[in-house]
C-alpha atoms as a PDB file:
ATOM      1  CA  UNK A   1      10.672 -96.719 153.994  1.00  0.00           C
ATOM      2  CA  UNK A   2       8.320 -99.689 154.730  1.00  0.00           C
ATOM      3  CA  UNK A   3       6.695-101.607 151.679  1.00  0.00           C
ATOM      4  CA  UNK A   4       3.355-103.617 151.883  1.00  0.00           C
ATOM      5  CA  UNK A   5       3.003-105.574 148.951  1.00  0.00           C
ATOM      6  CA  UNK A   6       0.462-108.154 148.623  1.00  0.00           C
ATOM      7  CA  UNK A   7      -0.629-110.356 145.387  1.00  0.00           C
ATOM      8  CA  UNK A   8      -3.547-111.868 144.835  1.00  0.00           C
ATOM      9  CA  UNK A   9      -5.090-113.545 142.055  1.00  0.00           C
ATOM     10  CA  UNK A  10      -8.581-113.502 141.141  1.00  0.00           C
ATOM     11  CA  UNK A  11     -11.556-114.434 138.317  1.00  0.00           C
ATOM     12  CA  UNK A  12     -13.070-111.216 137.578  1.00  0.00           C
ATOM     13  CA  UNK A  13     -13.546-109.463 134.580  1.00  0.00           C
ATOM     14  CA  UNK A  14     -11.223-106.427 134.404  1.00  0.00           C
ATOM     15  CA  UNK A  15     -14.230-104.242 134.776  1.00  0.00           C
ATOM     16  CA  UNK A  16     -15.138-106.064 137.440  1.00  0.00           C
ATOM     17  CA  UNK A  17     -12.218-105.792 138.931  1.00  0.00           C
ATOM     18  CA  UNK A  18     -11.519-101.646 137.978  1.00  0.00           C
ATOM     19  CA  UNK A  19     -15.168-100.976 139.778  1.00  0.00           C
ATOM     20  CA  UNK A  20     -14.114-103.390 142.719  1.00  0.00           C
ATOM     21  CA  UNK A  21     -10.147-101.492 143.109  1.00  0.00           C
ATOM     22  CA  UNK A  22     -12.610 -97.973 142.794  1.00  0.00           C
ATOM     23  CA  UNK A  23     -14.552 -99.340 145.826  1.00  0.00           C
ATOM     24  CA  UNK A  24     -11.467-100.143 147.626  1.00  0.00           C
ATOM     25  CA  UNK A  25      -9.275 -97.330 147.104  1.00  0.00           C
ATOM     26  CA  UNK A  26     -12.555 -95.268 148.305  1.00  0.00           C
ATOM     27  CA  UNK A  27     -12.957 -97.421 151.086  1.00  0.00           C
ATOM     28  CA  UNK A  28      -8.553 -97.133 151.866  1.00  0.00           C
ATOM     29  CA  UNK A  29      -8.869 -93.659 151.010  1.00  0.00           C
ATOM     30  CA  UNK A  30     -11.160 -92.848 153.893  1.00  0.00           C
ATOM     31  CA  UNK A  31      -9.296 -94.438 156.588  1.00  0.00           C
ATOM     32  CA  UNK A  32      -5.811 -93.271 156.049  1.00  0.00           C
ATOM     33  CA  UNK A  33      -6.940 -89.941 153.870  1.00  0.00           C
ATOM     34  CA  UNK A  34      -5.433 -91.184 150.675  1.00  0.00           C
ATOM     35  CA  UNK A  35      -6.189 -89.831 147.288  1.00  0.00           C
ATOM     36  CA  UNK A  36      -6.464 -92.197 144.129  1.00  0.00           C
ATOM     37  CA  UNK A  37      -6.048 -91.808 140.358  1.00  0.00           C
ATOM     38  CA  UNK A  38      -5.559 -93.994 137.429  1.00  0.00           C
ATOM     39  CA  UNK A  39      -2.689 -93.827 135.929  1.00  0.00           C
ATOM     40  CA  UNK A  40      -3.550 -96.095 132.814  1.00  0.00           C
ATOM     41  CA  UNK A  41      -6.357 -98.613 131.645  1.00  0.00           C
ATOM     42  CA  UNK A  42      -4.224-101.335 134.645  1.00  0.00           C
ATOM     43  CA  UNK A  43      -3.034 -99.615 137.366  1.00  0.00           C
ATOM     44  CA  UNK A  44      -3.972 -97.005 140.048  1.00  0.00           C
ATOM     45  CA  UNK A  45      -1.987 -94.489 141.733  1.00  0.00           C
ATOM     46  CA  UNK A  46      -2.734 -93.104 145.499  1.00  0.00           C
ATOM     47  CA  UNK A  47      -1.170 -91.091 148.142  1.00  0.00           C
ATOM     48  CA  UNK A  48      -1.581 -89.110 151.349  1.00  0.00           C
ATOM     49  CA  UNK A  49       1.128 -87.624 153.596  1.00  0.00           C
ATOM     50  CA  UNK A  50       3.663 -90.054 154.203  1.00  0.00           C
ATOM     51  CA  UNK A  51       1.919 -92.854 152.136  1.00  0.00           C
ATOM     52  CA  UNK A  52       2.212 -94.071 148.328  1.00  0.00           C
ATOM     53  CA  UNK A  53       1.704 -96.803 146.317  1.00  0.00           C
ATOM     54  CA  UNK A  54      -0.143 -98.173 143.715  1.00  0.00           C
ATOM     55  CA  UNK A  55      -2.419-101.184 142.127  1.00  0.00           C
ATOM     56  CA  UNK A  56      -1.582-102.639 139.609  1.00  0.00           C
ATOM     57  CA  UNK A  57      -3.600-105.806 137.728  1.00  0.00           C
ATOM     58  CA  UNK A  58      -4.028-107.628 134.887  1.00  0.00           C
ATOM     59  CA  UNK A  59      -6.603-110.792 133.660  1.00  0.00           C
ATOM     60  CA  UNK A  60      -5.185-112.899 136.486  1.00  0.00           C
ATOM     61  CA  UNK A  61      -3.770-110.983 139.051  1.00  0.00           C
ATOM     62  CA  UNK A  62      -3.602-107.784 141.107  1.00  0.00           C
ATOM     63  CA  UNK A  63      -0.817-106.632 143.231  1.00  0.00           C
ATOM     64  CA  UNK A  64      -0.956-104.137 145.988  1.00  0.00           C
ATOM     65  CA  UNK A  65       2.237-101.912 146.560  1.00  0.00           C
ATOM     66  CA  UNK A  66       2.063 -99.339 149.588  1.00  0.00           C
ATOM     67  CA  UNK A  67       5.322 -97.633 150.383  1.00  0.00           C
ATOM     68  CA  UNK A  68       5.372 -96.435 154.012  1.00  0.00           C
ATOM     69  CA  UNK A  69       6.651 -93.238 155.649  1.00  0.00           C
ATOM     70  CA  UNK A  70       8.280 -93.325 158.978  1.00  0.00           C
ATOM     71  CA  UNK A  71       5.472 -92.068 161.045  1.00  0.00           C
ATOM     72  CA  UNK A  72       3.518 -95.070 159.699  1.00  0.00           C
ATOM     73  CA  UNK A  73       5.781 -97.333 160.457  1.00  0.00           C
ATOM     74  CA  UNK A  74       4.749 -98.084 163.733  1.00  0.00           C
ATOM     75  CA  UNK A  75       1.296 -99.113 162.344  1.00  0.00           C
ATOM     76  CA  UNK A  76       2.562-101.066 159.220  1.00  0.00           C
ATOM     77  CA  UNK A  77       1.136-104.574 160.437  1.00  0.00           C
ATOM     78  CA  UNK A  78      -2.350-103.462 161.738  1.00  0.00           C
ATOM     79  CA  UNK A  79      -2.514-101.209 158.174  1.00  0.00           C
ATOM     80  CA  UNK A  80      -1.377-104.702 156.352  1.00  0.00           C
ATOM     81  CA  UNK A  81      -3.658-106.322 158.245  1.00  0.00           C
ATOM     82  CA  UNK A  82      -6.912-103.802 156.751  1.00  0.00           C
ATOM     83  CA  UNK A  83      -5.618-103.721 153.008  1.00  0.00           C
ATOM     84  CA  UNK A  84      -5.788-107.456 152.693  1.00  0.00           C
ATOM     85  CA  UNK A  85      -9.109-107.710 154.548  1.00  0.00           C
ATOM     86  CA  UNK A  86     -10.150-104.851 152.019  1.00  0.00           C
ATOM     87  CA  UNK A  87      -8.762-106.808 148.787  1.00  0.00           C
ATOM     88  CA  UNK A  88      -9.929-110.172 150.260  1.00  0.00           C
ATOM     89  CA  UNK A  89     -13.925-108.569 150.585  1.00  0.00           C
ATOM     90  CA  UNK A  90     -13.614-106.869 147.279  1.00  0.00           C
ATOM     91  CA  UNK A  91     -11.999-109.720 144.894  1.00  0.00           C
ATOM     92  CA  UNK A  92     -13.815-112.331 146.500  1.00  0.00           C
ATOM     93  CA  UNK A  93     -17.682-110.864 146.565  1.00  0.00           C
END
């Protein structure tokens, strides 16, 4: 299995930041038919066939786990490439 795992830090509020992750899992969820839930107040669950991960954040910092199946292997760095474009637009809008 293949992980992505990006960190980033950022200055939102953390309902800032909970509506911005909402937008972006939407916005993830579309393109590689993943669905989302919360798991607690600080971190989101999602999946889809052959993909998992979650988001996890606090004050200061969110980080981005996505665990890769094999038949997304293949695509790992072009699907790392949109997740941090995603988290880039939404933390720093």
């Amino acid at each position: 299995m293949s992980v992505i795992k990006i960190e980033k830090n950022h200055q939102l509020t953390i309902i800032q930041l909970k509506n911005r992750i909402e937008q972006m899992a939407e916005q993830i969820g579309e393109e590689f038919a993943i669905k989302y839930e919360w798991e607690d107040s600080t971190c989101m669950l999602f999946r889809g066939k052959g993909i998992n991960g979650d988001i996890e954040f606090n004050s200061q910092q969110l980080v981005f786990t996505m665990r890769l199946g094999m038949m997304w292997r293949v695509l790992r760095n072009a699907i790392e490439s949109k997740v941090t474009q995603a988290i880039e637009q939404n933390l720093m809008h």
